[in-house]
Protein backbone atom coordinates (compact mmCIF):
# COMPACT_ATOMS: atom_id res chain seq x y z
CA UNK A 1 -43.23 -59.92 49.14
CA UNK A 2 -46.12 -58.03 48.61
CA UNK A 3 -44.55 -54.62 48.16
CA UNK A 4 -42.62 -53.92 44.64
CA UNK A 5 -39.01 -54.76 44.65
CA UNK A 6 -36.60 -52.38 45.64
CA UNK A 7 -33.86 -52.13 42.81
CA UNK A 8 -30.76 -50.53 43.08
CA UNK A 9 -28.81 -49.35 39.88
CA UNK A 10 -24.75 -49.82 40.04
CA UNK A 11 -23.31 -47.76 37.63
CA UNK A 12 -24.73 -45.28 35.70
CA UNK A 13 -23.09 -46.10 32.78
CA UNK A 14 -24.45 -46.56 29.01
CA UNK A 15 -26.14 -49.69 29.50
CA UNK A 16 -27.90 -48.07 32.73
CA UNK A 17 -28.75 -44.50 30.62
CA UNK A 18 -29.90 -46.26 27.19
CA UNK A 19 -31.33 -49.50 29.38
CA UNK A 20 -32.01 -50.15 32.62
CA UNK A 21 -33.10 -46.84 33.90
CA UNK A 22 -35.61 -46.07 30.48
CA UNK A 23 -37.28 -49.35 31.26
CA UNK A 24 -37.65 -49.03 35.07
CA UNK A 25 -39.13 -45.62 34.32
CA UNK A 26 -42.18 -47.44 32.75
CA UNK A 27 -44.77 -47.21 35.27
CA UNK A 28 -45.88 -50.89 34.27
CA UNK A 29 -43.75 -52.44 36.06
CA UNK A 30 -44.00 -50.14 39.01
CA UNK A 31 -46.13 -52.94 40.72
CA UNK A 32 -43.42 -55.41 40.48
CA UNK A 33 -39.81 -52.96 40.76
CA UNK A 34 -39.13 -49.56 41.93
CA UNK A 35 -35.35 -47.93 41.21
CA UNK A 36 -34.79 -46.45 44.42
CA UNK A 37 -30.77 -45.80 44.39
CA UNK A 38 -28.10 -45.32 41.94
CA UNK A 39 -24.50 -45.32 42.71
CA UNK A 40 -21.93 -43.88 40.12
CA UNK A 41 -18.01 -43.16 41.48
CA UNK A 42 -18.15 -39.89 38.72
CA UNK A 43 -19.37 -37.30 40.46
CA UNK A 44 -22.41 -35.24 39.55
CA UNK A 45 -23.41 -38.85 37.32
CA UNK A 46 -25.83 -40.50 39.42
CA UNK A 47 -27.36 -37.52 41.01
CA UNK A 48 -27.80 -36.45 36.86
CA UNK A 49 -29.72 -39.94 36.40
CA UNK A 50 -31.65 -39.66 39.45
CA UNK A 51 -32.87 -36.75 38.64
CA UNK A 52 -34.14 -37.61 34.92
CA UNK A 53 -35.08 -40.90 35.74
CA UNK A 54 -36.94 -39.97 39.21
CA UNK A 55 -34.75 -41.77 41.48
CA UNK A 56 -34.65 -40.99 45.33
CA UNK A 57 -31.29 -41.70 46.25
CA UNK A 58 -28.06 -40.70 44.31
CA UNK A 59 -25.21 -42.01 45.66
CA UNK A 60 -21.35 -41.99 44.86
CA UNK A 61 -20.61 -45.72 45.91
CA UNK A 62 -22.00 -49.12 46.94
CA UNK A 63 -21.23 -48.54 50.34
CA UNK A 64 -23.43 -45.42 50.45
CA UNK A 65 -26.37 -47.38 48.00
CA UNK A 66 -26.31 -50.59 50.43
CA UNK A 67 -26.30 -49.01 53.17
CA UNK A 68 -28.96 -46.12 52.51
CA UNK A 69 -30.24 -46.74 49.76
CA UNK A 70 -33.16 -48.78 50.61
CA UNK A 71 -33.06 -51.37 48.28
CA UNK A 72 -33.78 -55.29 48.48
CA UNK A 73 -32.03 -56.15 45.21
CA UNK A 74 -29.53 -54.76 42.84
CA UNK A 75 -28.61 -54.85 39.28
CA UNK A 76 -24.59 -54.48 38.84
CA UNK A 77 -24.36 -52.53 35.63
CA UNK A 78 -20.26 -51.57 36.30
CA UNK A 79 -17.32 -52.49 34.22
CA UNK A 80 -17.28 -56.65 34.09
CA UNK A 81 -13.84 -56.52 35.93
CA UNK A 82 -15.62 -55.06 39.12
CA UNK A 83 -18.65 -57.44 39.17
CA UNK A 84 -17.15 -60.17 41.66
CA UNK A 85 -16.32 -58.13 44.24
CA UNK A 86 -19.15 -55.93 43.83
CA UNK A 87 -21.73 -58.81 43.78
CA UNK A 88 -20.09 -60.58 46.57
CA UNK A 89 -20.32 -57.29 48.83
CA UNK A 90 -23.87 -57.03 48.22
CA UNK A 91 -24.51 -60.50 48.98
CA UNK A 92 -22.73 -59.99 52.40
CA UNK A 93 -25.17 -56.78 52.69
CA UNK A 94 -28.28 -59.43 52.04
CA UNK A 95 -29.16 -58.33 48.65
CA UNK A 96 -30.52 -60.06 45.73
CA UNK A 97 -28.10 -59.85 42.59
CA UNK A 98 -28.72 -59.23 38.78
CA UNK A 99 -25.21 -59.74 37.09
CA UNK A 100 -24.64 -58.20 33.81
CA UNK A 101 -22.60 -60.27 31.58
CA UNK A 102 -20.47 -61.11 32.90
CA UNK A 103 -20.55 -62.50 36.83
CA UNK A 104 -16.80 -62.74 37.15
CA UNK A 105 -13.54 -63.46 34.93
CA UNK A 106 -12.88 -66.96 36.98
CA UNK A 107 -14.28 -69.39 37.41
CA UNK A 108 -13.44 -69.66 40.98
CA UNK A 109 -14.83 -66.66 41.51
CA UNK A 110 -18.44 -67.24 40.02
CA UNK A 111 -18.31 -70.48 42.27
CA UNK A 112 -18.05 -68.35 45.26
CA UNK A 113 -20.85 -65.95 44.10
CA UNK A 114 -23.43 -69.49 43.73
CA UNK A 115 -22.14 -70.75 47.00
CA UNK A 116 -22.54 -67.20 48.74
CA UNK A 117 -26.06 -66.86 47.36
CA UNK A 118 -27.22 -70.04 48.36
CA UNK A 119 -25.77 -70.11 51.81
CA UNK A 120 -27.83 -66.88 52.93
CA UNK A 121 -30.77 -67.69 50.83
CA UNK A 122 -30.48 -65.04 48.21
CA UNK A 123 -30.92 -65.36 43.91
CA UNK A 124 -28.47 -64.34 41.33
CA UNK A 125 -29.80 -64.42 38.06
CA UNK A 126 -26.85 -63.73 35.47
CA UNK A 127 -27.29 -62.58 31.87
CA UNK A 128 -27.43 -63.01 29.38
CA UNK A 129 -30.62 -64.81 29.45
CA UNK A 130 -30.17 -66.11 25.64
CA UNK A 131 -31.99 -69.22 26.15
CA UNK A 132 -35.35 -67.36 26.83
CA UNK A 133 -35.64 -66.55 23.45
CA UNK A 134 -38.07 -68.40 21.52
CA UNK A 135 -35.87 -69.15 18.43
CA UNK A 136 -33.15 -70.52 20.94
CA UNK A 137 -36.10 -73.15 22.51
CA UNK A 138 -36.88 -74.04 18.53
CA UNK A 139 -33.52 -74.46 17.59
CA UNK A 140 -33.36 -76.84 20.50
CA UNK A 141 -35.85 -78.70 19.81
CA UNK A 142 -35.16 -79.47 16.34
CA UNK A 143 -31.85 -80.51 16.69
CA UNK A 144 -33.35 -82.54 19.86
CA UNK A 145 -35.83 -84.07 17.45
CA UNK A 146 -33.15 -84.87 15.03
CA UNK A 147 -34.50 -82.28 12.12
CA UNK A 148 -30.51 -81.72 11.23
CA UNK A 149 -30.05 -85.60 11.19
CA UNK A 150 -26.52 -85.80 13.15
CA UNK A 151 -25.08 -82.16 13.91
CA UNK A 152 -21.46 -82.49 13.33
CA UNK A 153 -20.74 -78.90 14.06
CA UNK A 154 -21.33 -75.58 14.62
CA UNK A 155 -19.77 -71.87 14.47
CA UNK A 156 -20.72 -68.86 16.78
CA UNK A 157 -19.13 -65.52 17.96
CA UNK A 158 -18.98 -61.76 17.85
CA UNK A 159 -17.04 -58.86 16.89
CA UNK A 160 -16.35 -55.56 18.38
CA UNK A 161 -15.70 -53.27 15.41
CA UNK A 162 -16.07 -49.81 16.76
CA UNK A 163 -19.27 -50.62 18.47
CA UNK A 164 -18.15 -49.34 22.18
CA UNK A 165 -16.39 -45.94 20.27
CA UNK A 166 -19.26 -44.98 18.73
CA UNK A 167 -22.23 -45.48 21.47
CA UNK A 168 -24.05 -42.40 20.93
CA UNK A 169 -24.51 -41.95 24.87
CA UNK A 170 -20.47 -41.69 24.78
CA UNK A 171 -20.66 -38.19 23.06
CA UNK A 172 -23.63 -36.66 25.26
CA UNK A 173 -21.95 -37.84 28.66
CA UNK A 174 -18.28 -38.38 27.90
CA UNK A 175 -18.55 -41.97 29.15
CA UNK A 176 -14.74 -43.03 28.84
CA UNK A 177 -15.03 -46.71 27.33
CA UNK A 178 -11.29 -47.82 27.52
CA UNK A 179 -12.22 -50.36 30.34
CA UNK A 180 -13.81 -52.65 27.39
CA UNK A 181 -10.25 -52.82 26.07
CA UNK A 182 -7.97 -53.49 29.56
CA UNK A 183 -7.63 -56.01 31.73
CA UNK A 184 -8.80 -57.66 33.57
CA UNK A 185 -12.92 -57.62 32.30
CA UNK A 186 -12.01 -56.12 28.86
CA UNK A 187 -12.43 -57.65 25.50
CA UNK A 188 -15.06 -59.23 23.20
CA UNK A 189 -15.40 -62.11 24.78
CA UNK A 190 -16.44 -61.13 28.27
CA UNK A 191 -18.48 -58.72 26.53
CA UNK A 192 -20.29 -59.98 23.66
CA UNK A 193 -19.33 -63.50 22.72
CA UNK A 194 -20.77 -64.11 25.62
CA UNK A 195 -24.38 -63.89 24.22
CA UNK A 196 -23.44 -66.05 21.52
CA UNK A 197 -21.46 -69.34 24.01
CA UNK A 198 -24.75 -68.89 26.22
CA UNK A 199 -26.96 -69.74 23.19
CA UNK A 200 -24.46 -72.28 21.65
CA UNK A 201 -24.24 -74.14 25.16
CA UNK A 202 -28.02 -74.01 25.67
CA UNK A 203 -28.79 -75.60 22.84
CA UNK A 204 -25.82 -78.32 22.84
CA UNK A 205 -25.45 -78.44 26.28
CA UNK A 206 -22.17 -78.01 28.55
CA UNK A 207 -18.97 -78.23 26.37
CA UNK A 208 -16.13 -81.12 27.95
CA UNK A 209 -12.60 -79.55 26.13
CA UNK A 210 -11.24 -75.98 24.80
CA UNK A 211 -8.33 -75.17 22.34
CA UNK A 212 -7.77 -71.70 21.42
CA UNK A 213 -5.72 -69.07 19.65
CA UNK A 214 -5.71 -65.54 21.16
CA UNK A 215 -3.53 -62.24 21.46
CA UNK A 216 -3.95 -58.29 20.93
CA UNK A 217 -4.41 -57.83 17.29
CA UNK A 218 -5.50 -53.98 17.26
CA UNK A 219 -3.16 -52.57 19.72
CA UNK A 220 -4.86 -49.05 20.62
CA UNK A 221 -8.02 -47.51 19.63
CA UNK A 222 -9.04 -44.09 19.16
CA UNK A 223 -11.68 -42.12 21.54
CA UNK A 224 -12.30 -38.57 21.84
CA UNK A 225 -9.43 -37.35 20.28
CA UNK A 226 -7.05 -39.97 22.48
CA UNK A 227 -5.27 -42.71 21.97
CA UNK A 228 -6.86 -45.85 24.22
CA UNK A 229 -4.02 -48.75 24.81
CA UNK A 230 -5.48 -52.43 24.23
CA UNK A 231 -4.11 -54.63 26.54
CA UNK A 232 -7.28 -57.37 27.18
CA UNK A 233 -7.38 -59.80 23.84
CA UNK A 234 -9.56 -58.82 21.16
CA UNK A 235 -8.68 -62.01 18.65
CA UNK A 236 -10.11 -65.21 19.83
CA UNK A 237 -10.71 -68.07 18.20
CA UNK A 238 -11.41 -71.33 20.03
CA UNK A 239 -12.39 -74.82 19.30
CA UNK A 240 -14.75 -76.33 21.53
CA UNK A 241 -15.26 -79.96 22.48
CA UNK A 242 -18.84 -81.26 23.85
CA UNK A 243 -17.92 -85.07 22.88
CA UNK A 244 -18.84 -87.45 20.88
CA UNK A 245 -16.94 -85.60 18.24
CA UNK A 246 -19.67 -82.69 18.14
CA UNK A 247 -17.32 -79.69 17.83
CA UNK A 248 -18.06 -75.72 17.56
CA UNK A 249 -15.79 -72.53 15.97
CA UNK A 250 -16.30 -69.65 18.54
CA UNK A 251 -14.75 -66.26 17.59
CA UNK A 252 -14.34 -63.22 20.00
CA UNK A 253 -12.93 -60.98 17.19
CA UNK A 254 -11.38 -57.03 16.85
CA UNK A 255 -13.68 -57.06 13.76
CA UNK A 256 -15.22 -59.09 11.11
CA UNK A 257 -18.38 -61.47 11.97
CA UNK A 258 -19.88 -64.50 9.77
CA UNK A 259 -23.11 -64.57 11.78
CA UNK A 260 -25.94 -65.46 10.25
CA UNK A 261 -29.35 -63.73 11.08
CA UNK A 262 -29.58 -61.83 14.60
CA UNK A 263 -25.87 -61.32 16.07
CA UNK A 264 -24.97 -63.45 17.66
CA UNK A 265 -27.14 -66.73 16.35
CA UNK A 266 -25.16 -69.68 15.62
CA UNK A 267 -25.04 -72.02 12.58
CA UNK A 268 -25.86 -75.47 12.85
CA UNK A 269 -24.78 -78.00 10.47
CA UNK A 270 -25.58 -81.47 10.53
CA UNK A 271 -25.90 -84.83 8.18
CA UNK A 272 -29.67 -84.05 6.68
CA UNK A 273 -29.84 -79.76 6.83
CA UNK A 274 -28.38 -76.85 8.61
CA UNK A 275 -29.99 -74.14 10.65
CA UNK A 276 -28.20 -70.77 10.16
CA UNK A 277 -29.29 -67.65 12.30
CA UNK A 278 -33.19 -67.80 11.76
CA UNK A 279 -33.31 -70.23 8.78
CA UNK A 280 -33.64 -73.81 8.19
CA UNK A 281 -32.49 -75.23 5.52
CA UNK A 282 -32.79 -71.54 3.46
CA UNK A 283 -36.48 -71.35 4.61
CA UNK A 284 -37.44 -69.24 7.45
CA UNK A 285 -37.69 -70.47 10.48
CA UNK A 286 -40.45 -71.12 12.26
CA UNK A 287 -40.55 -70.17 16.08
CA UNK A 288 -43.91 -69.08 18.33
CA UNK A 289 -44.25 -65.26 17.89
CA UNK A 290 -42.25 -64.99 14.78
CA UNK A 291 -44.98 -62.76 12.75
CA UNK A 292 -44.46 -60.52 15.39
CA UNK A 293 -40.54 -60.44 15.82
CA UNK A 294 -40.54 -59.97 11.64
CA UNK A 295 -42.83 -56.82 12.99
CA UNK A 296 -40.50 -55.51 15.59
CA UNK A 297 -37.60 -55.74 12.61
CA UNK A 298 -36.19 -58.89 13.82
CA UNK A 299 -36.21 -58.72 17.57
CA UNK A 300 -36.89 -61.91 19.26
CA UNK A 301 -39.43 -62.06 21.83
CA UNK A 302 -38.71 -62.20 25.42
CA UNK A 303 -41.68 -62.72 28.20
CA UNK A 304 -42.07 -59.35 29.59
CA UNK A 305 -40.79 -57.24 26.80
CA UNK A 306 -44.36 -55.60 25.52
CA UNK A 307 -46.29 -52.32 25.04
CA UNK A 308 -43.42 -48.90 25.68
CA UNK A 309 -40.56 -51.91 26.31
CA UNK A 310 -40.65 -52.75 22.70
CA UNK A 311 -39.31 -49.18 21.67
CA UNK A 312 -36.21 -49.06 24.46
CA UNK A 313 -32.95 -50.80 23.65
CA UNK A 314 -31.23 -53.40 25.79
CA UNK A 315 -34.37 -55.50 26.26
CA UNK A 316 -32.45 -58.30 27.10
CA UNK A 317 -31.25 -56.51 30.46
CA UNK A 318 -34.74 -55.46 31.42
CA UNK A 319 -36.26 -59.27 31.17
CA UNK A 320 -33.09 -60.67 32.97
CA UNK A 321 -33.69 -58.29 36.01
CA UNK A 322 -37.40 -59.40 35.68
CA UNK A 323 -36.45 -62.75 35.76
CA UNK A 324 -34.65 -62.06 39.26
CA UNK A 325 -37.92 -60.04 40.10
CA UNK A 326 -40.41 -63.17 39.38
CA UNK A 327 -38.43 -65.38 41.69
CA UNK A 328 -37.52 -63.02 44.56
CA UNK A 329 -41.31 -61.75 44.93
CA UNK A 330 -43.03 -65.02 43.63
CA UNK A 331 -40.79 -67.90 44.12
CA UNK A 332 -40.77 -68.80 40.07
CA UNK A 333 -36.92 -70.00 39.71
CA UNK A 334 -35.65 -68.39 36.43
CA UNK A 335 -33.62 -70.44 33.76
CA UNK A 336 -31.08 -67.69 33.59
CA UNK A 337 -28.89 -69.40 35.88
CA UNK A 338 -25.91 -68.72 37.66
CA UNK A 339 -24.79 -72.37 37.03
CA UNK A 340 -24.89 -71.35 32.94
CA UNK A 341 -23.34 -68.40 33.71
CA UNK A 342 -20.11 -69.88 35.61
CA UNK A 343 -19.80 -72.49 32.80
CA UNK A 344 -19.48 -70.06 30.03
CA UNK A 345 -17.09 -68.10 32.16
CA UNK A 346 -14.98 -71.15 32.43
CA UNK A 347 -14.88 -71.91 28.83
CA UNK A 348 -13.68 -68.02 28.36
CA UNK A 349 -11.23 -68.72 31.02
CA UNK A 350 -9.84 -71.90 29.73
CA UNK A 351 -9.67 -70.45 26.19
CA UNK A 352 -7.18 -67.65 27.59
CA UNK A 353 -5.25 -70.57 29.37
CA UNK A 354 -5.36 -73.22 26.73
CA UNK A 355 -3.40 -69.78 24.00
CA UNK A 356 -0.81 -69.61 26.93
CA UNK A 357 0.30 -72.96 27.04
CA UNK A 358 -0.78 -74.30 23.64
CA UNK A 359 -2.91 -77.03 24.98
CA UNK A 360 -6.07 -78.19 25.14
CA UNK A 361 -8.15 -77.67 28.46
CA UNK A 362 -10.81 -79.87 30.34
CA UNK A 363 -13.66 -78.14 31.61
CA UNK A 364 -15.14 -79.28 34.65
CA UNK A 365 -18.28 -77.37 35.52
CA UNK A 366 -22.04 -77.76 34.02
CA UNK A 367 -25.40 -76.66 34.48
């Protein structure tokens, strides 16, 4: 393609207001993507971000944005439970597909998505992207190069706290954001422990076996004067298995984190040292670009994050969607993958499975 890609925006949520749409504005990337739809089902939203963002179309559903919107691509920014059938209906339409964390809630489902894609020649690039940053590559190679001796272990995770309750976007727009605590989509591990089992598998590799623990430990939350019932868990701990007796401690918690360093970083502990968020050993550790990630207060470099991109939040979003942009309009595969995607959505899957039944479970996808 020699014309910019044509990005459509679905959902004009908080991650499209605070992300997405801010970056897209940047007329650097003009050359490479232009937003020209956004579809919200809240009327009077889209047309709202259209309108400060300089979009042409505003449209009230993905019907509407596929079928006038005039877009080659699109970026599904809606709540995680509606991202199967909303990717596999623009797949059907011939578009492109960004996924936001996540692709699906089954496995099954994200199978579908690859084998769709690939049967009509279209990409899917699904975030998170974690193993593009450069600490992630380092870690990998040093545990690669044996620089823990034998890793015997590791321990990864996130926690919601009142994170979602207190976006500031929230109060300006009166985004509702109950969905992150229902079924089916909801809960902290669709939603952010998946940042942390993308980095923990990219730098082990695929994980064989699952145990977990899981339930509803804070039953409602509080938003905008209202009580919001939890019904998706928020209190997950699982043991992971990726053989030879290597074993990791994930936690998709209500609260409470023992991350090291950025996030969602992992620790790493093996027979001759341990690497814990961005140390080794107690040192700093050393990763290309680190100088200026100390700069940016900690932010880990990602390739096309530079110049006005450094300043907007959800960075992360904006390089996956360029990812998708570099292979659609110049054939470089990304190594966001669907593939990595599906396999961490299995290993959420199984977790919920293996608390039902109080057994271990076999995983049977990799990437």
């Amino acid at each position: 393609m020699s014309e910019p890609l044509r990005l459509g925006v679905v959902g004009a949520g908080t991650v499209a207001l605070r992300g997405i749409l801010p970056h897209f504005a940047e007329t650097d990337v003009h050359h490479r993507v232009r937003v020209t739809a956004v579809c919200d089902p809240v009327p009077g939203r889209a047309a709202q971000a259209a309108y400060r963002f300089g979009i042409p179309h505003a449209l009230l559903s993905l019907d509407e944005l596929l079928a006038d919107g005039d877009v080659d691509a699109v970026t599904i920014a809606s709540p995680i439970g509606l991202h199967f059938e909303q990717g596999r209906q623009a797949l059907l339409a011939g578009k492109h597909v960004h996924f936001n964390k996540t692709m699906s809630v089954r496995v099954d489902e994200a199978t579908e998505l690859i084998e769709l894609a690939r049967g009509r020649n279209l990409r899917i690039v699904a975030s998170p992207g974690e193993m593009l940053r450069p600490h992630n590559q380092e870690i990998r190679r040093l545990i690669a190069e044996g620089a823990l001796g034998t890793v015997c272990w590791a321990i990864c995770g996130a926690a919601f706290g009142r994170y979602h309750e207190d976006e500031p976007e929230r109060g300006e727009t009166g985004i509702d954001p109950s969905w992150y605590f229902r079924r089916p989509g909801g809960g902290p591990l669709y939603d952010m422990t998946v940042y942390a089992l993308h980095g923990l598998t990219g730098i082990l590799g695929p994980a064989r076996r699952v145990t977990a623990l899981s339930g509803v430990r804070v039953r409602e939350r509080e938003w905008a004067g209202r009580l919001v019932p939890t019904d998706a868990d928020d209190n997950t701990v699982m043991l992971l298995d990726f053989g030879g007796n290597l074993f990791a401690v994930v936690y998709g918690t209500a609260a409470g984190s023992v991350a090291s360093g950025p996030v969602f970083s992992g620790t790493y502990l093996g027979t001759a040292g341990t690497i814990a968020g961005l140390t080794l050993n107690g040192a700093p550790l050393d990763y290309p670009g680190r100088d200026l990630a100390d700069a940016m207060g900690g932010q880990a470099l990602l390739p096309h994050v530079d110049g006005a991109h450094r300043e907007i939040p959800e960075q992360h979003v904006f390089e996956d969607i360029m990812q998708l942009a570099d292979w659609i309009l110049d054939g470089t595969r990304s190594i966001v993958t669907a593939e990595h995607a599906r396999h961490v959505i299995e290993i959420i899957e199984a977790a919920y499975r293996s608390a039902e039944t109080g057994r271990a479970q076999a995983l049977e996808t990799t990437f």
